[in-house]
C-alpha atoms as a PDB file:
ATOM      1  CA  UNK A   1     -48.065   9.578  -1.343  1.00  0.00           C
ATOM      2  CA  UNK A   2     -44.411  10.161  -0.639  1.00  0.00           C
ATOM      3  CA  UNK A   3     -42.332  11.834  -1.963  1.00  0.00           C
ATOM      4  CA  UNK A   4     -39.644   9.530  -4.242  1.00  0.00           C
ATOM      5  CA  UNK A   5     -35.980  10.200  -2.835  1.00  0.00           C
ATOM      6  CA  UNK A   6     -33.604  12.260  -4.828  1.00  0.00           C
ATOM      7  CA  UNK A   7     -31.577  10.519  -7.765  1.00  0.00           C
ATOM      8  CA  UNK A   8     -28.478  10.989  -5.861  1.00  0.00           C
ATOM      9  CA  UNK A   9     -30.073   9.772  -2.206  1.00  0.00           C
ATOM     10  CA  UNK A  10     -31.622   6.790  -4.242  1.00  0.00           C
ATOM     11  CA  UNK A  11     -29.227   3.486  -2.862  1.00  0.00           C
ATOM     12  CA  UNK A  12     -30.638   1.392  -4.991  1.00  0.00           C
ATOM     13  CA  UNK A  13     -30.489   3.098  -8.000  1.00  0.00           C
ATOM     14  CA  UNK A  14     -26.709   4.147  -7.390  1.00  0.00           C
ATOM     15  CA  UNK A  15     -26.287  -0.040  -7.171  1.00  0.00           C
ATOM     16  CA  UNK A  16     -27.494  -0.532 -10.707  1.00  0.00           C
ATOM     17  CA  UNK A  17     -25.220  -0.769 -13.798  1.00  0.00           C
ATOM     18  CA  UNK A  18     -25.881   2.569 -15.655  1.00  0.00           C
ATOM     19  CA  UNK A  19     -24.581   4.166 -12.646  1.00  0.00           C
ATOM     20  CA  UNK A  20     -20.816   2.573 -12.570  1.00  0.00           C
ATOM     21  CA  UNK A  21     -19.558   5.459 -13.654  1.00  0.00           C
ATOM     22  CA  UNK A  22     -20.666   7.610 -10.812  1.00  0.00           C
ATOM     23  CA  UNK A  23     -19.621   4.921  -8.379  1.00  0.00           C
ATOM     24  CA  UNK A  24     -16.433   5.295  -9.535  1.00  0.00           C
ATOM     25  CA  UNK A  25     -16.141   8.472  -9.586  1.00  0.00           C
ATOM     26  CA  UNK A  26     -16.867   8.412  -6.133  1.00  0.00           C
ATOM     27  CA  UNK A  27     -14.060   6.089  -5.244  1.00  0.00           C
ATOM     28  CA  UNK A  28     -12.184   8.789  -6.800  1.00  0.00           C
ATOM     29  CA  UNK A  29     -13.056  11.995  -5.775  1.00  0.00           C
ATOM     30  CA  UNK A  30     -14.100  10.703  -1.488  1.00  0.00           C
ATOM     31  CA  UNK A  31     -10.398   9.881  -0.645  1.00  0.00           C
ATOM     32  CA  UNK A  32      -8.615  12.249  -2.732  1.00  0.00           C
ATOM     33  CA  UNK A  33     -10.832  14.978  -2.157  1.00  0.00           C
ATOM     34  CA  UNK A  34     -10.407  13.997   1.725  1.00  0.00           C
ATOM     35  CA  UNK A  35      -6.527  13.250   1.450  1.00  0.00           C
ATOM     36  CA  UNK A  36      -6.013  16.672   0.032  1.00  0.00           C
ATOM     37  CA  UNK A  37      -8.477  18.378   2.887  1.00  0.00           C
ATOM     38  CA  UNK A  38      -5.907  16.362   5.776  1.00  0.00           C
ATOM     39  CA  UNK A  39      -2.834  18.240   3.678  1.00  0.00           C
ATOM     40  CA  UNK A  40      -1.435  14.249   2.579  1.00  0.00           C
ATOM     41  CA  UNK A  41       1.228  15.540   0.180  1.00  0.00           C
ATOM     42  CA  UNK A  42       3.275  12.176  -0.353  1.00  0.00           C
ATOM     43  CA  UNK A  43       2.950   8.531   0.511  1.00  0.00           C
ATOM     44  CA  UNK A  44       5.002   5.614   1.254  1.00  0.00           C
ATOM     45  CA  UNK A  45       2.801   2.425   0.379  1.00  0.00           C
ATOM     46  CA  UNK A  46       3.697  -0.677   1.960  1.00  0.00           C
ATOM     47  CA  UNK A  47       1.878  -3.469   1.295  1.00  0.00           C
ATOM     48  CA  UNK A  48       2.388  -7.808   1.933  1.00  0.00           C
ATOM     49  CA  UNK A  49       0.521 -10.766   3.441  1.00  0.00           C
ATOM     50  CA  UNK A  50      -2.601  -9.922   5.512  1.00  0.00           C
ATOM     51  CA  UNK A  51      -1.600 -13.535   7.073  1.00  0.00           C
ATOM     52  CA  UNK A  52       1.789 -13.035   8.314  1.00  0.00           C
ATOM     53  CA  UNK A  53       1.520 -12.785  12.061  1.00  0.00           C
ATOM     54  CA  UNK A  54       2.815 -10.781  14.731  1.00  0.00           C
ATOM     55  CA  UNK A  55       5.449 -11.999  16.805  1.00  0.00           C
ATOM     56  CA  UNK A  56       3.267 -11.407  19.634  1.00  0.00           C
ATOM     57  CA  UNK A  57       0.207 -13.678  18.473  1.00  0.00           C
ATOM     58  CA  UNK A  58       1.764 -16.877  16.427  1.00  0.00           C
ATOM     59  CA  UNK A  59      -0.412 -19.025  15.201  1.00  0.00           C
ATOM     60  CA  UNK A  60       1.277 -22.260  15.536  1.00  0.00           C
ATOM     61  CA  UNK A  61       1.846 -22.404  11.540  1.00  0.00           C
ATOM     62  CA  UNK A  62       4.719 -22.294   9.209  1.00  0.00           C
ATOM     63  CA  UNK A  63       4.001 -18.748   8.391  1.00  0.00           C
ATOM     64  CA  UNK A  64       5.154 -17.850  11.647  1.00  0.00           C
ATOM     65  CA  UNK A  65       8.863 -17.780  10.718  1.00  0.00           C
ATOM     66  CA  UNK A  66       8.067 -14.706   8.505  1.00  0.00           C
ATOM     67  CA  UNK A  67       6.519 -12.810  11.835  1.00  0.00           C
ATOM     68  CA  UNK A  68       9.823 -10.338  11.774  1.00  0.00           C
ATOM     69  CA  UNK A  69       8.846  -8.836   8.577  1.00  0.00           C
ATOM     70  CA  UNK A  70       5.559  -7.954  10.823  1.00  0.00           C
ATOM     71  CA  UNK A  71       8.371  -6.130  13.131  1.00  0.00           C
ATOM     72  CA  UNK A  72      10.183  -4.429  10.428  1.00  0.00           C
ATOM     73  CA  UNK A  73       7.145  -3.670   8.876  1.00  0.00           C
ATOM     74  CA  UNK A  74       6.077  -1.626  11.762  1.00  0.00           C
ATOM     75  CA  UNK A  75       9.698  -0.157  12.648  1.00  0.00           C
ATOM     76  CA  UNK A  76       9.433   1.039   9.113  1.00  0.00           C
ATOM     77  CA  UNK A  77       6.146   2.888   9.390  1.00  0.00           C
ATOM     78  CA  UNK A  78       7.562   4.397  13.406  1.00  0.00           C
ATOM     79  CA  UNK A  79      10.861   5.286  11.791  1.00  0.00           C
ATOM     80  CA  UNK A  80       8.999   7.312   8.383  1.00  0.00           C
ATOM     81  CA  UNK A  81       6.267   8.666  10.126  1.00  0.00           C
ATOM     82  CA  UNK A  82       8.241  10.276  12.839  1.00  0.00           C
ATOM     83  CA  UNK A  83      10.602  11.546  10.749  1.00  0.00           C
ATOM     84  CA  UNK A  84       8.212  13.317   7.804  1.00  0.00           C
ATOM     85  CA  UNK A  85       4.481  14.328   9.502  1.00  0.00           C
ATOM     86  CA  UNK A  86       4.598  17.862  11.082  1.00  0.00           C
ATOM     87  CA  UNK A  87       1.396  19.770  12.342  1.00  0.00           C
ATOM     88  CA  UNK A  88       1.386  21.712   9.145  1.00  0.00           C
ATOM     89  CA  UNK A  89       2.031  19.022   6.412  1.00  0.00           C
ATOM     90  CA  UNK A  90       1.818  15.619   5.958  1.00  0.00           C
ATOM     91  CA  UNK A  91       4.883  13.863   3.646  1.00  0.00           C
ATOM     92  CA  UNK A  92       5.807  10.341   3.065  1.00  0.00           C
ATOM     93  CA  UNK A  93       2.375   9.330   4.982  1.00  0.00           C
ATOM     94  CA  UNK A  94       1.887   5.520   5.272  1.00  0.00           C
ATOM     95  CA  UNK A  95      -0.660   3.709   2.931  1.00  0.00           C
ATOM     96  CA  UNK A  96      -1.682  -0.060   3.333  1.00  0.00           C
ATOM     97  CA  UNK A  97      -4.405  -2.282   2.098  1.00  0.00           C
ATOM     98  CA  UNK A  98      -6.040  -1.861   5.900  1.00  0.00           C
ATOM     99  CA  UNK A  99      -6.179  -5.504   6.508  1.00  0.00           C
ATOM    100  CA  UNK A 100      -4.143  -7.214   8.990  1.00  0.00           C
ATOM    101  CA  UNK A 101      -0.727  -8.450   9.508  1.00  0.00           C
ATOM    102  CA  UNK A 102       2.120  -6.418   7.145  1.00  0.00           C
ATOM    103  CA  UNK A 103      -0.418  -4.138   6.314  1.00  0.00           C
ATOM    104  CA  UNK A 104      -1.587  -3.827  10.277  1.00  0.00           C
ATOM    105  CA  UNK A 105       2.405  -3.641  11.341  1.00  0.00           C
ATOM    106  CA  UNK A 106       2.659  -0.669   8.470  1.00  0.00           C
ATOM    107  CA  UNK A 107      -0.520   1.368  10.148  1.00  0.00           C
ATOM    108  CA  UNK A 108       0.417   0.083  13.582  1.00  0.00           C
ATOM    109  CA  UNK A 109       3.721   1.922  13.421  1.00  0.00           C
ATOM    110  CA  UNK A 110       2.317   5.170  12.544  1.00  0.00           C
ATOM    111  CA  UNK A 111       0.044   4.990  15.178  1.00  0.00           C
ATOM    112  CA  UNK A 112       2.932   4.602  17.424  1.00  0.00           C
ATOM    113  CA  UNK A 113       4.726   7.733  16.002  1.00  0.00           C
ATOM    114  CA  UNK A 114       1.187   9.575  16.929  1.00  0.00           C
ATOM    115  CA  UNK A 115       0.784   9.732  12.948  1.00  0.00           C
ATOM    116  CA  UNK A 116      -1.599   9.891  10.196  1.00  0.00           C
ATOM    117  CA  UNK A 117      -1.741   6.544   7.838  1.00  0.00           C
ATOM    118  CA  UNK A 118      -4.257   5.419   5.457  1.00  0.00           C
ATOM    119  CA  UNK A 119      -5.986   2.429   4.844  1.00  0.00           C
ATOM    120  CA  UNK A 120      -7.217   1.687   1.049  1.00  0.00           C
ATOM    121  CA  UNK A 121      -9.795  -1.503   2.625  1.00  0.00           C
ATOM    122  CA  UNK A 122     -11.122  -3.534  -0.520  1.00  0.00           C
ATOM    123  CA  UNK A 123     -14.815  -5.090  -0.411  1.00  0.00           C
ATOM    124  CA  UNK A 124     -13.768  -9.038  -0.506  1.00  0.00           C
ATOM    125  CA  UNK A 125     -16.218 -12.244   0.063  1.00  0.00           C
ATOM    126  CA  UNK A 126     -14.407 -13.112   2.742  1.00  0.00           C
ATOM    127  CA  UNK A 127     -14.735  -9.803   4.192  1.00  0.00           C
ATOM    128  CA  UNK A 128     -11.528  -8.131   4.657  1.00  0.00           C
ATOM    129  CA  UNK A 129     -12.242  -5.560   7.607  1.00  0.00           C
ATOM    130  CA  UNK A 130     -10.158  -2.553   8.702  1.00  0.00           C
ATOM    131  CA  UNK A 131      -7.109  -2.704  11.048  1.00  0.00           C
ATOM    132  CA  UNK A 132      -7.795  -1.078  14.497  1.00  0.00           C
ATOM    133  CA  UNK A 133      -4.611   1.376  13.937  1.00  0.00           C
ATOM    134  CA  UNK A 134      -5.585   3.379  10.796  1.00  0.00           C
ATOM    135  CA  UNK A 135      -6.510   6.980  11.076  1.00  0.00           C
ATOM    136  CA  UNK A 136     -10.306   6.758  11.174  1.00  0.00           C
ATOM    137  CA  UNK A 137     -11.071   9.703   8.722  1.00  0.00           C
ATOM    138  CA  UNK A 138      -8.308   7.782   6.438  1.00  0.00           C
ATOM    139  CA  UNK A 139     -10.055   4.972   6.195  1.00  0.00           C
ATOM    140  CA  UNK A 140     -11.894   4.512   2.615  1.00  0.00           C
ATOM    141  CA  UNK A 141     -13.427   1.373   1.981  1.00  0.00           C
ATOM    142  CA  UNK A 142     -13.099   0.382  -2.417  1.00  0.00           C
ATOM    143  CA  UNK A 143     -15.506  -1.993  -4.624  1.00  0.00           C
ATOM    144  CA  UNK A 144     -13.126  -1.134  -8.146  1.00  0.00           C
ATOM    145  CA  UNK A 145      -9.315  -2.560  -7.310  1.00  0.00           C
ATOM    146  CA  UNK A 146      -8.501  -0.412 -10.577  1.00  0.00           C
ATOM    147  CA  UNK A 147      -9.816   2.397  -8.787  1.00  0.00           C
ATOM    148  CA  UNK A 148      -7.822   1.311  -5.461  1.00  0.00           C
ATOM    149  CA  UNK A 149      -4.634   0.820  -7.430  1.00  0.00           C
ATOM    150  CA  UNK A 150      -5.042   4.213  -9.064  1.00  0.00           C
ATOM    151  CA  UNK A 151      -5.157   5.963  -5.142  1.00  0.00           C
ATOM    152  CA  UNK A 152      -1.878   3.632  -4.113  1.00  0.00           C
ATOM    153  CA  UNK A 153       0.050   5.138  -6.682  1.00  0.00           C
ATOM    154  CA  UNK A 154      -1.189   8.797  -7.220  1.00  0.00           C
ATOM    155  CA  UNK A 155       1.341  10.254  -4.203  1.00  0.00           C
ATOM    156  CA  UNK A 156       3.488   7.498  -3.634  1.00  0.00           C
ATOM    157  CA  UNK A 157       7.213   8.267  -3.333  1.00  0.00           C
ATOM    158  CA  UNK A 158       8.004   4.879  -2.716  1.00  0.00           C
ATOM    159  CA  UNK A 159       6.905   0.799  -3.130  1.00  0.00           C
ATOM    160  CA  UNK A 160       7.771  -1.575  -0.246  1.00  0.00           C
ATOM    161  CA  UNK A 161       6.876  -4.611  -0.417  1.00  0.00           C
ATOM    162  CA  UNK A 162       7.113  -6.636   1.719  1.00  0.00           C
ATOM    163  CA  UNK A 163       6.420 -11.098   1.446  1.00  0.00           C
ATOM    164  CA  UNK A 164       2.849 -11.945   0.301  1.00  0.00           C
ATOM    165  CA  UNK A 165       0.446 -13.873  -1.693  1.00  0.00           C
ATOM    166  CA  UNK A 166      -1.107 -12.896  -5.467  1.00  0.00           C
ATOM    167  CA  UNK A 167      -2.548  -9.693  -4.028  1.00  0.00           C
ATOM    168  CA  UNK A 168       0.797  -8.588  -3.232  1.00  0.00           C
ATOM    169  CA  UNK A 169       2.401  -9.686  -6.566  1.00  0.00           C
ATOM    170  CA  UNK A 170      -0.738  -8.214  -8.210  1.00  0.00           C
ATOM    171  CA  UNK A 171       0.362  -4.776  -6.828  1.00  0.00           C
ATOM    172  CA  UNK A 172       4.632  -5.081  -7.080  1.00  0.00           C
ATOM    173  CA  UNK A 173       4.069  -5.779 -10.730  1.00  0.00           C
ATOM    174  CA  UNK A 174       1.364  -3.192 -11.355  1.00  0.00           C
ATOM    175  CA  UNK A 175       3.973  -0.740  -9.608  1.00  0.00           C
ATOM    176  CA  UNK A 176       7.176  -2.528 -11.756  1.00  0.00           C
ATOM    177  CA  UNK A 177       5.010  -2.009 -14.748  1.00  0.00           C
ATOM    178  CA  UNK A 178       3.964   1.402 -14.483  1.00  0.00           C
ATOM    179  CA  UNK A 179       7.637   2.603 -13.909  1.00  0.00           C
ATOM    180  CA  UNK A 180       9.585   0.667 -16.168  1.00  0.00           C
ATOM    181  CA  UNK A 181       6.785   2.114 -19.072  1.00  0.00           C
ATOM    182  CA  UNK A 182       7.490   5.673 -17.634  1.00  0.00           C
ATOM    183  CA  UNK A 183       3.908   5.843 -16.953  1.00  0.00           C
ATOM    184  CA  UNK A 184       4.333   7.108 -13.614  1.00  0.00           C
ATOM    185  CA  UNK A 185       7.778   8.992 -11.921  1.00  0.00           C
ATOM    186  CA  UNK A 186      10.736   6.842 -10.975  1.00  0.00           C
ATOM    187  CA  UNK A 187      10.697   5.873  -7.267  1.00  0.00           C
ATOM    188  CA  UNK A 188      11.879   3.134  -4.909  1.00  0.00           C
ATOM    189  CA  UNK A 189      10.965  -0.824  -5.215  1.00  0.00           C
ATOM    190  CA  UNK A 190      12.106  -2.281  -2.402  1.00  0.00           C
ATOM    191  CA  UNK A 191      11.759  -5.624  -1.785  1.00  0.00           C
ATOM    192  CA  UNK A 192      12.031  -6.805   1.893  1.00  0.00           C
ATOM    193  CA  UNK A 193      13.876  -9.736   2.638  1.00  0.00           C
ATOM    194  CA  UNK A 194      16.296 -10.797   0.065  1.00  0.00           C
ATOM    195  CA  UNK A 195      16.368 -14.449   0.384  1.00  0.00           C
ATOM    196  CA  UNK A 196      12.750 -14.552   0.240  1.00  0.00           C
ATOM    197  CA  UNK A 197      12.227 -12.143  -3.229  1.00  0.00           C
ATOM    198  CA  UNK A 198      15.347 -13.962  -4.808  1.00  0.00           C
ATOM    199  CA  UNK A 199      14.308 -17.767  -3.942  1.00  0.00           C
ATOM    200  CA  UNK A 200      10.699 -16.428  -5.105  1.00  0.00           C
ATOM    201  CA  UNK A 201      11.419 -14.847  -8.722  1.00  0.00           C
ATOM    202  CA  UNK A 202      15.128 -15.589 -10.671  1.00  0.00           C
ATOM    203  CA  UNK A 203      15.170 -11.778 -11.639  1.00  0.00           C
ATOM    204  CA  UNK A 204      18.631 -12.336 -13.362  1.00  0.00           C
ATOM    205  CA  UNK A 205      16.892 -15.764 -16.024  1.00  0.00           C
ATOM    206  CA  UNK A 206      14.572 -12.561 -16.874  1.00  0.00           C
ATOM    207  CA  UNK A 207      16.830 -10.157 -17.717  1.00  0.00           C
ATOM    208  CA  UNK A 208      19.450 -12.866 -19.297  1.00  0.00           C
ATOM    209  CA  UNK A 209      16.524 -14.629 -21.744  1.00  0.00           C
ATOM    210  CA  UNK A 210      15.750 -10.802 -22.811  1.00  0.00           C
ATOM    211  CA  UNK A 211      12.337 -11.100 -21.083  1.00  0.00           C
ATOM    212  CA  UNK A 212      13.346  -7.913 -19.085  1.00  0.00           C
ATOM    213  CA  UNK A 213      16.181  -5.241 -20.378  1.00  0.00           C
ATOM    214  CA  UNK A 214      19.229  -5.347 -18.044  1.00  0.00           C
ATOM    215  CA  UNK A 215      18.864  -2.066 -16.911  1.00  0.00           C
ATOM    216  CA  UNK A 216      15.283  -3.058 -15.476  1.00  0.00           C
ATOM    217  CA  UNK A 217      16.790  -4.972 -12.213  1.00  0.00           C
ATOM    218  CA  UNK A 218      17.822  -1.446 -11.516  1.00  0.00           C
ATOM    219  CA  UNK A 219      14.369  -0.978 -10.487  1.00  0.00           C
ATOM    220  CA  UNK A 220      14.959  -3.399  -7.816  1.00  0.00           C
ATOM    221  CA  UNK A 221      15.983  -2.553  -4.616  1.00  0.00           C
ATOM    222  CA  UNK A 222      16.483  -5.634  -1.717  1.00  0.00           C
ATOM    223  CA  UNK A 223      16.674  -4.668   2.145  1.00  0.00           C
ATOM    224  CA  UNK A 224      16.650  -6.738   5.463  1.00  0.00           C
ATOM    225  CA  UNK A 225      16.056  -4.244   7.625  1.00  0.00           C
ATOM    226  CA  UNK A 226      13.718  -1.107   7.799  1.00  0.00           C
ATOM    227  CA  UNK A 227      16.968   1.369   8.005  1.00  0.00           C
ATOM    228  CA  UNK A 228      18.373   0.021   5.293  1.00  0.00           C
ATOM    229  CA  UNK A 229      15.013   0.584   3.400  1.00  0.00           C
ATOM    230  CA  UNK A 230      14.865   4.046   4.740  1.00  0.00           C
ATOM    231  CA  UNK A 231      18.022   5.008   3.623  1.00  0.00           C
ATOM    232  CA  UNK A 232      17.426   3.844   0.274  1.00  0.00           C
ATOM    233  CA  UNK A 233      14.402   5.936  -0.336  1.00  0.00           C
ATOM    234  CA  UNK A 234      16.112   8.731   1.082  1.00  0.00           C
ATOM    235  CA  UNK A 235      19.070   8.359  -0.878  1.00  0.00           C
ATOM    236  CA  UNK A 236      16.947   7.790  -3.950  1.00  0.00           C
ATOM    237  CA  UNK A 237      14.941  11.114  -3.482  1.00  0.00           C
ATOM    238  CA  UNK A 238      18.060  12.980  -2.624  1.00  0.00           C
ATOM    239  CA  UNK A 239      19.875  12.178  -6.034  1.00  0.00           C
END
């Protein structure tokens, strides 16, 4: 008779429901014990529609008029990356959901820059698979969104969001949420594409029926373009 496999080499047993709590402590401790091993200091998340295409591929739809936040997205990524990775330390790396368009543009553009960027994928049952432009040994794949949610946040610097469906409101309001409660530091919201985040959401009804204090659109911040966003989170971090 065989031996039986150790507890820990045991798939199946890992899969059961006494064991949750190891599996997520494993969603915890693989990326951020490999984040802090590839010297990822900071992070600049950037997350919007997986659908928006690039200008490169349309796909005949409506949703094609969005295709320059693809563009931005990915000037964004070049223009950060460039700026903060050196051989020795890695700041303001790019982070994205790994799926494709905003969050491909946002890994895409790193790539470009010859930089790092990571890729928080999410087990979904339609199968949301990995962008070809992450940094392969930044590439974690997550079964707990609370777990997934806790790794955008842990470095990031700043939140840019860019247009999307209820994933990507899922995550701005998380973010909003956390840093309007003082749960986690001050940073950055920036919304990209004012038109679109002001026809969207009447920020100002909030804040005048007492839903949200005045002093909470402060947390706002709208751009157009990814200079202006990178200014902003510059000038943020330099106050």
């Amino acid at each position: 008779m065989k031996n039986p496999p150790l507890a820990y080499e045991n798939i199946d047993f890992l899969k059961t429901d006494p064991c949750r709590e190891v599996r997520l402590q494993l969603e915890h401790l693989h990326p951020e014990v490999t984040m802090q091993k590839e010297k990822i200091n900071s992070t600049i998340v950037l997350f919007g529609s997986a659908r928006i295409p690039s200008p490169e591929k349309p796909s005949g739809k409506k949703i094609d008029e969005l295709s320059p936040f693809y563009e931005e997205a990915r000037k964004l990524a070049r223009l950060v990356s460039s700026t903060c990775q050196t051989n020795h330390e890695c700041e303001y790396v790019i982070i994205t959901g790994g799926g494709g368009g905003i969050m491909e543009a946002g890994n895409r553009g790193a790539s470009e820059a010859g930089c790092k960027s990571v890729s928080l994928n999410i087990s979904l049952p339609h199968e949301q698979h990995p962008n070809p432009y992450v940094t392969p040994e930044l590439c974690f794949q997550f079964h707990y969104f609370s777990m997934r949610k806790m790794h955008f946040m842990q470095r990031a610097k700043a939140y840019c969001s860019f247009p999307g469906g209820f994933g990507t409101f899922d995550e701005l309001f998380e973010a909003l949420t956390l840093i309007q409660t003082k749960v986690v530091e001050p940073m950055p919201v920036i919304l990209f594409g004012t038109e679109h985040w002001k026809r969207l959401i009447d920020w100002e009804y909030l804040a005048e029926m007492g839903l949200i204090a005045p002093k909470d659109l402060d947390l706002l911040t709208f751009c157009d373009t990814a200079e202006d966003a990178w200014a902003a989170i510059c000038n943020f971090h330099a106050e």
